[in-house]
Each structure stands twice: as structure tokens, then as C-alpha cells.
PDB file of N, CA and C in Angstrom:
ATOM      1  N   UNK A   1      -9.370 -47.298 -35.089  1.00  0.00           N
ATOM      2  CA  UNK A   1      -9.935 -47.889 -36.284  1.00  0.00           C
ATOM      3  C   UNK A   1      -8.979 -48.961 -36.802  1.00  0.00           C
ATOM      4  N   UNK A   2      -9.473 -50.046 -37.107  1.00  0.00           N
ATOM      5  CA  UNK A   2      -8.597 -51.519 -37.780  1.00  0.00           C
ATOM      6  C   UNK A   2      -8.776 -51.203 -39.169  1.00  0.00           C
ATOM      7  N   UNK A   3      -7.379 -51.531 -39.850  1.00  0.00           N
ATOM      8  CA  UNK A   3      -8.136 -51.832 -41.226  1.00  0.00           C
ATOM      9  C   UNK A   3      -7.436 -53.387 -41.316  1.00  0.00           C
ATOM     10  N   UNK A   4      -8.324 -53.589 -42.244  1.00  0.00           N
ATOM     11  CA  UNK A   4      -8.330 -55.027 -42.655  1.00  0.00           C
ATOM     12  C   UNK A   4      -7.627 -55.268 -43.939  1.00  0.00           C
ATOM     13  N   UNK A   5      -6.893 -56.050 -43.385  1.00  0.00           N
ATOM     14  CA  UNK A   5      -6.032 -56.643 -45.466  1.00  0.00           C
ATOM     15  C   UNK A   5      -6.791 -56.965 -46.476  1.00  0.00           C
ATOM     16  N   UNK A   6      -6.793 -56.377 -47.538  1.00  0.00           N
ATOM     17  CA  UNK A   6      -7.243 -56.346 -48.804  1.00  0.00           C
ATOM     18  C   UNK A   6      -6.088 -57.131 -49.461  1.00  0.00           C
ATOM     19  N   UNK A   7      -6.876 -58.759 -49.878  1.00  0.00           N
ATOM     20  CA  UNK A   7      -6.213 -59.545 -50.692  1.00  0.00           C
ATOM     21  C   UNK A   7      -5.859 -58.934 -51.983  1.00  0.00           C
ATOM     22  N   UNK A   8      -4.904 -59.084 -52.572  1.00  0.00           N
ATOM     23  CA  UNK A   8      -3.974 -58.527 -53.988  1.00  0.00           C
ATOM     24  C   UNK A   8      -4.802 -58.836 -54.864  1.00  0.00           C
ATOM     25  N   UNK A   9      -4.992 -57.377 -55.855  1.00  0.00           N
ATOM     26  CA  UNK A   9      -6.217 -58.113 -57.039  1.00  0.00           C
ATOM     27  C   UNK A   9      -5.628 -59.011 -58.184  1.00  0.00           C
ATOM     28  N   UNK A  10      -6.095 -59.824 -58.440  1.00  0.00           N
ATOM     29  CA  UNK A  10      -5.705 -60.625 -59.314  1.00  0.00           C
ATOM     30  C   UNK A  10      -6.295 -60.269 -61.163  1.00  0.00           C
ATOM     31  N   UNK A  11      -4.970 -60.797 -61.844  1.00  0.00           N
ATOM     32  CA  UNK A  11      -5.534 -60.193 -63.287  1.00  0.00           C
ATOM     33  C   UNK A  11      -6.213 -61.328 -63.327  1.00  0.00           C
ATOM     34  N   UNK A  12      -7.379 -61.013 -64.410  1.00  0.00           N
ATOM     35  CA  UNK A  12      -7.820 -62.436 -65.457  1.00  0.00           C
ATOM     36  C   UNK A  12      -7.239 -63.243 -65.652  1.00  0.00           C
ATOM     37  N   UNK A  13      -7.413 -64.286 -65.988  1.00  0.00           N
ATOM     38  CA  UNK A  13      -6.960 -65.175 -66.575  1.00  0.00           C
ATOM     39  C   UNK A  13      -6.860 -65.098 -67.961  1.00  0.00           C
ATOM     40  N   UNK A  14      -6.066 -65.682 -68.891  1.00  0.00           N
ATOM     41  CA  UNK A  14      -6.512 -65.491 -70.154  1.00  0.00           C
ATOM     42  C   UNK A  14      -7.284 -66.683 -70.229  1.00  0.00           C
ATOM     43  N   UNK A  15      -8.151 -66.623 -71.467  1.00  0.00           N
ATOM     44  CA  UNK A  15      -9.305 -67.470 -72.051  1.00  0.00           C
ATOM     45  C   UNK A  15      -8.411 -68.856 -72.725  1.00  0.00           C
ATOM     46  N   UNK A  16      -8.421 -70.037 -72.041  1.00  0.00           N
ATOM     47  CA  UNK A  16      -7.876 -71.078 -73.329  1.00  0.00           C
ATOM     48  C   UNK A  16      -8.275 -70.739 -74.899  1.00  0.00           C
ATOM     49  N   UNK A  17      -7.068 -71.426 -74.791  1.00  0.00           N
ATOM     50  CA  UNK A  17      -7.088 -71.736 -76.387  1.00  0.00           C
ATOM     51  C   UNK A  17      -8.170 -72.703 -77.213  1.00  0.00           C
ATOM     52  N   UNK A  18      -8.910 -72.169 -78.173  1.00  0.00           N
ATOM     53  CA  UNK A  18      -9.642 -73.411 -78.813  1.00  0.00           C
ATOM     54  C   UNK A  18      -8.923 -74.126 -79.040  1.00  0.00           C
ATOM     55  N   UNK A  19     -10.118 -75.747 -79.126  1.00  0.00           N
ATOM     56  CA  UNK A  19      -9.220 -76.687 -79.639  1.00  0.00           C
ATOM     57  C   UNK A  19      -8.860 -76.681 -81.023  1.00  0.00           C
ATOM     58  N   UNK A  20      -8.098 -77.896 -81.278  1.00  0.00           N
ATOM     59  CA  UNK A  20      -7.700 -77.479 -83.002  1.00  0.00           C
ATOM     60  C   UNK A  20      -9.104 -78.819 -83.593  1.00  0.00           C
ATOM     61  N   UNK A  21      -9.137 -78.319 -84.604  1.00  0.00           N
ATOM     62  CA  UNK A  21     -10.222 -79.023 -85.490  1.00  0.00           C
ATOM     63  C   UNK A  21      -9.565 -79.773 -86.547  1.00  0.00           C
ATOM     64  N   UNK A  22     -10.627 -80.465 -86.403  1.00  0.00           N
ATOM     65  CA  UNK A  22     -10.296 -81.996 -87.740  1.00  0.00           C
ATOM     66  C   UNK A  22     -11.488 -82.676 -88.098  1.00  0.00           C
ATOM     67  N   UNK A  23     -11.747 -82.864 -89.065  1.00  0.00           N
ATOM     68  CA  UNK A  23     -12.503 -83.039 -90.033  1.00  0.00           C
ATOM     69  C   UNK A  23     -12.195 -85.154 -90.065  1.00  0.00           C
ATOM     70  N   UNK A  24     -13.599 -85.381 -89.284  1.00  0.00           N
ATOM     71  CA  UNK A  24     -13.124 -87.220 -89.272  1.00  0.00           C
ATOM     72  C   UNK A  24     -12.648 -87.825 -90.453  1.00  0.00           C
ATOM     73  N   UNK A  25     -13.162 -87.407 -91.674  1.00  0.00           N
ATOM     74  CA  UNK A  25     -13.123 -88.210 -92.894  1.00  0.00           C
ATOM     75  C   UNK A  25     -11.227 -87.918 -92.972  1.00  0.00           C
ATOM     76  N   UNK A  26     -10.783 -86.677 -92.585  1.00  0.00           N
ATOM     77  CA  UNK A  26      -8.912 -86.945 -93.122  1.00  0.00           C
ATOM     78  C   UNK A  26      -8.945 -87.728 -91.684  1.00  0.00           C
ATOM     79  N   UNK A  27      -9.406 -87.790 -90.892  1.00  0.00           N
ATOM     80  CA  UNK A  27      -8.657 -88.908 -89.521  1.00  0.00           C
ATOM     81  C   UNK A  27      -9.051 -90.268 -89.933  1.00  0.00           C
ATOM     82  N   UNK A  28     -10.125 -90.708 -90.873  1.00  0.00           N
ATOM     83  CA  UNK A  28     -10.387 -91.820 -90.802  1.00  0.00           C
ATOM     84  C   UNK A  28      -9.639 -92.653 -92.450  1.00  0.00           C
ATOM     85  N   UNK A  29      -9.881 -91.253 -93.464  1.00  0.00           N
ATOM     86  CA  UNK A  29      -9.054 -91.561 -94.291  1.00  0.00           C
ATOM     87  C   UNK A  29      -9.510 -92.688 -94.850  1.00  0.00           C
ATOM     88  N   UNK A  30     -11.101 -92.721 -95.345  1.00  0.00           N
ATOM     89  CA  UNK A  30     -12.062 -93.854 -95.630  1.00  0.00           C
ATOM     90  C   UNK A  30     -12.165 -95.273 -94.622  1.00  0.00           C
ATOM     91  N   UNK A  31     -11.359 -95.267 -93.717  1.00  0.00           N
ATOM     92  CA  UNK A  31     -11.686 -96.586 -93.200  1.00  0.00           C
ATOM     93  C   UNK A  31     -12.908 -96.373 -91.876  1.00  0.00           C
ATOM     94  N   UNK A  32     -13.494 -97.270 -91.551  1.00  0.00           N
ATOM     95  CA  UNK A  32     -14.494 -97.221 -90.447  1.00  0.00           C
ATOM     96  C   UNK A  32     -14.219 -97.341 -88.859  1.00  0.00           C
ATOM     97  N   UNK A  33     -12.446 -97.454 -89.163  1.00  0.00           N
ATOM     98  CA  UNK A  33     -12.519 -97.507 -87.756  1.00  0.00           C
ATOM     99  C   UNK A  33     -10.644 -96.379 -87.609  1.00  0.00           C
ATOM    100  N   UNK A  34     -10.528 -96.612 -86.707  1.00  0.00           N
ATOM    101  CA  UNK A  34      -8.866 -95.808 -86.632  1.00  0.00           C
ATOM    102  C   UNK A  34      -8.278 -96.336 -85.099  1.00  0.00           C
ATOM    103  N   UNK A  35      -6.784 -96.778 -84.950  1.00  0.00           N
ATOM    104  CA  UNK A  35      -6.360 -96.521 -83.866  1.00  0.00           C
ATOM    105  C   UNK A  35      -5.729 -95.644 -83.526  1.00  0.00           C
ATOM    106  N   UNK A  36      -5.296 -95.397 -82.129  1.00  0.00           N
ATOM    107  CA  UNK A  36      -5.269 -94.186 -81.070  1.00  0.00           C
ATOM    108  C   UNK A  36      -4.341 -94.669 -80.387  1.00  0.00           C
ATOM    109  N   UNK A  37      -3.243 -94.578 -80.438  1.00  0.00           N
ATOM    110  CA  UNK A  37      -2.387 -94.716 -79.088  1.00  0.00           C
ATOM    111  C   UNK A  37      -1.991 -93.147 -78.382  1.00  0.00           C
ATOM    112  N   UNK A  38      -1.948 -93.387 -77.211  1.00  0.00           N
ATOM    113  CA  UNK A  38      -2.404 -91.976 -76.237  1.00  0.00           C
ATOM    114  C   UNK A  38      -1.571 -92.807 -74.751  1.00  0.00           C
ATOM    115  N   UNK A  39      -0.693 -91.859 -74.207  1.00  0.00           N
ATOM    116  CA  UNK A  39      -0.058 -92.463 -73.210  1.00  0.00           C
ATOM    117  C   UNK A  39       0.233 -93.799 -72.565  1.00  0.00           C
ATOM    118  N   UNK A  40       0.708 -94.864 -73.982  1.00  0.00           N
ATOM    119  CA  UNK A  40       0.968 -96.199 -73.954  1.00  0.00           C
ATOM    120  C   UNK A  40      -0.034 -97.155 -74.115  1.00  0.00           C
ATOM    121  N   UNK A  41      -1.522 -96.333 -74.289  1.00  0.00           N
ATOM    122  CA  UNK A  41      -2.631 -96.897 -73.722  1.00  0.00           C
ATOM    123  C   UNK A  41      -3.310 -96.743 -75.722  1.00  0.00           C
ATOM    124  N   UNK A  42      -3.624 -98.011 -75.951  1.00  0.00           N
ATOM    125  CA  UNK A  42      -4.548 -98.296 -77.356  1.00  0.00           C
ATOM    126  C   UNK A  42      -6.184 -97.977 -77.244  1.00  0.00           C
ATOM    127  N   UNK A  43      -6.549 -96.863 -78.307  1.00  0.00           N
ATOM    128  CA  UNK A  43      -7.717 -96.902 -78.370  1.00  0.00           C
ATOM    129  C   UNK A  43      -8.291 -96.848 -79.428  1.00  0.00           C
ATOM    130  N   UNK A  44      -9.709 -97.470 -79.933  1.00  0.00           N
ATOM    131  CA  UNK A  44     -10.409 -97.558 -81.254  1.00  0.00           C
ATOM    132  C   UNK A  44     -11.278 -95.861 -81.272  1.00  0.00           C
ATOM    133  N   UNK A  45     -11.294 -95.569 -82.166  1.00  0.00           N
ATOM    134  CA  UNK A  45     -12.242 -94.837 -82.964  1.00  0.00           C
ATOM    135  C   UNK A  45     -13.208 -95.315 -84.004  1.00  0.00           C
ATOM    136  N   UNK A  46     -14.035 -95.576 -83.724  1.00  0.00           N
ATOM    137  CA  UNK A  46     -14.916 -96.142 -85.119  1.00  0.00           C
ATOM    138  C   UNK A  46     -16.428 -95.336 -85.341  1.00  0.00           C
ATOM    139  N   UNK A  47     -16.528 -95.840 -86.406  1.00  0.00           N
ATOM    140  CA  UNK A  47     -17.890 -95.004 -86.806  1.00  0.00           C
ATOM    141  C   UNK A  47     -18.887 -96.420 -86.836  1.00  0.00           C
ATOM    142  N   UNK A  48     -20.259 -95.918 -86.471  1.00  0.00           N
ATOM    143  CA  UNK A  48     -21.068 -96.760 -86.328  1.00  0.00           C
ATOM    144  C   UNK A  48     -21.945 -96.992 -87.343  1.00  0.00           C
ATOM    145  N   UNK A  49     -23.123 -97.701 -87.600  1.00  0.00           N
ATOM    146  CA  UNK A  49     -24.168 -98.049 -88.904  1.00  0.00           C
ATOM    147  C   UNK A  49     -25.081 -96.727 -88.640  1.00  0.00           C
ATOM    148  N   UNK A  50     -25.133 -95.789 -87.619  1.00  0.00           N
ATOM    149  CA  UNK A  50     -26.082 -94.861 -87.865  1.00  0.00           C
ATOM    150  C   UNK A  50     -24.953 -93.135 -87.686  1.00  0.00           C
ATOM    151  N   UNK A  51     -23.163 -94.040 -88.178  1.00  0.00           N
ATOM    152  CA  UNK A  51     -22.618 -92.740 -88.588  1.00  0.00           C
ATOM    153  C   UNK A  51     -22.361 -92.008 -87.431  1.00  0.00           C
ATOM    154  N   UNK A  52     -22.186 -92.589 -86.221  1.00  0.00           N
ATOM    155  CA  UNK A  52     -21.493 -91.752 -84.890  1.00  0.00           C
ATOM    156  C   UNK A  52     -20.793 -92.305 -84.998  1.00  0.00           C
ATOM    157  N   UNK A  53     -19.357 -91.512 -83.900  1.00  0.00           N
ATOM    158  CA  UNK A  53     -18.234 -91.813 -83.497  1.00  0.00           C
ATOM    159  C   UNK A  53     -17.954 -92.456 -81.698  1.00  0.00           C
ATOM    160  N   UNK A  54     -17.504 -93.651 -81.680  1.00  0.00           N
ATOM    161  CA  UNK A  54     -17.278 -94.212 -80.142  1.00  0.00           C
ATOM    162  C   UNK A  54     -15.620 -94.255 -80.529  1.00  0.00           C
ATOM    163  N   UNK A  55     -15.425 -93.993 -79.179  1.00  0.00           N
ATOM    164  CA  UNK A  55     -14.026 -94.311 -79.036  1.00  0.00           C
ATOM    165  C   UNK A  55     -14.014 -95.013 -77.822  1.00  0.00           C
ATOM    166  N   UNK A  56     -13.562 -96.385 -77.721  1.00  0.00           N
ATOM    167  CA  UNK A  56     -13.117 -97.332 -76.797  1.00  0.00           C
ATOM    168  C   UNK A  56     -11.668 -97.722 -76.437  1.00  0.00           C
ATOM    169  N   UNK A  57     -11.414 -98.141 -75.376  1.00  0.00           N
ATOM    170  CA  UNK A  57     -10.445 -98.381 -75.257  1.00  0.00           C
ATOM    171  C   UNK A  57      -9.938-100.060 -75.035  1.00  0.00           C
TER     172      UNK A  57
END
């Protein structure tokens, strides 16, 4: 009779972490638009005339 290797059980993983929350109006801080610098690299945040958020780079 062979027996066969039984791969090692593995635990779970734990569950990430939620992200953290923010509330646009303290990020925007009344203005309509915001910049973003993020790994050397500039990006806009703005709010639009029907009140969404784009972020461009």
C-alpha cells in the first residue's frame, strides 16, 4: 500500500483590514477640487456639476 503526501494544512488567512474612512467635505475642505501627490506622481480630485468625484492624473 502507497501512501501519498498530504500537503500541510494551512491556517486562514486573516481578513484585511477595512479601509479607513473620510468624509470628502474635510478632504475637500469647501473647495471643488484637491491635489494628490502619491508616489511623486500629481493627481486632481474634483467634484463635478452633478456632485461626483473623478480623480485624474
Amino acid at each position: 500500500m502507497h501512501s501519498t503526501a498530504q500537503p500541510p494544512l494551512q491556517s486562514p488567512q486573516p481578513a484585511p483590514a477595512p479601509a479607513p474612512q473620510m468624509n470628502s467635505a474635510e478632504l475637500l475642505k469647501g473647495a471643488s477640487s484637491v491635489e494628490i501627490q502619491h508616489a511623486g506622481q500629481r493627481y486632481l480630485l474634483r467634484v463635478t456639476r452633478e456632485n461626483k468625484l473623478i480623480l485624474t492624473k
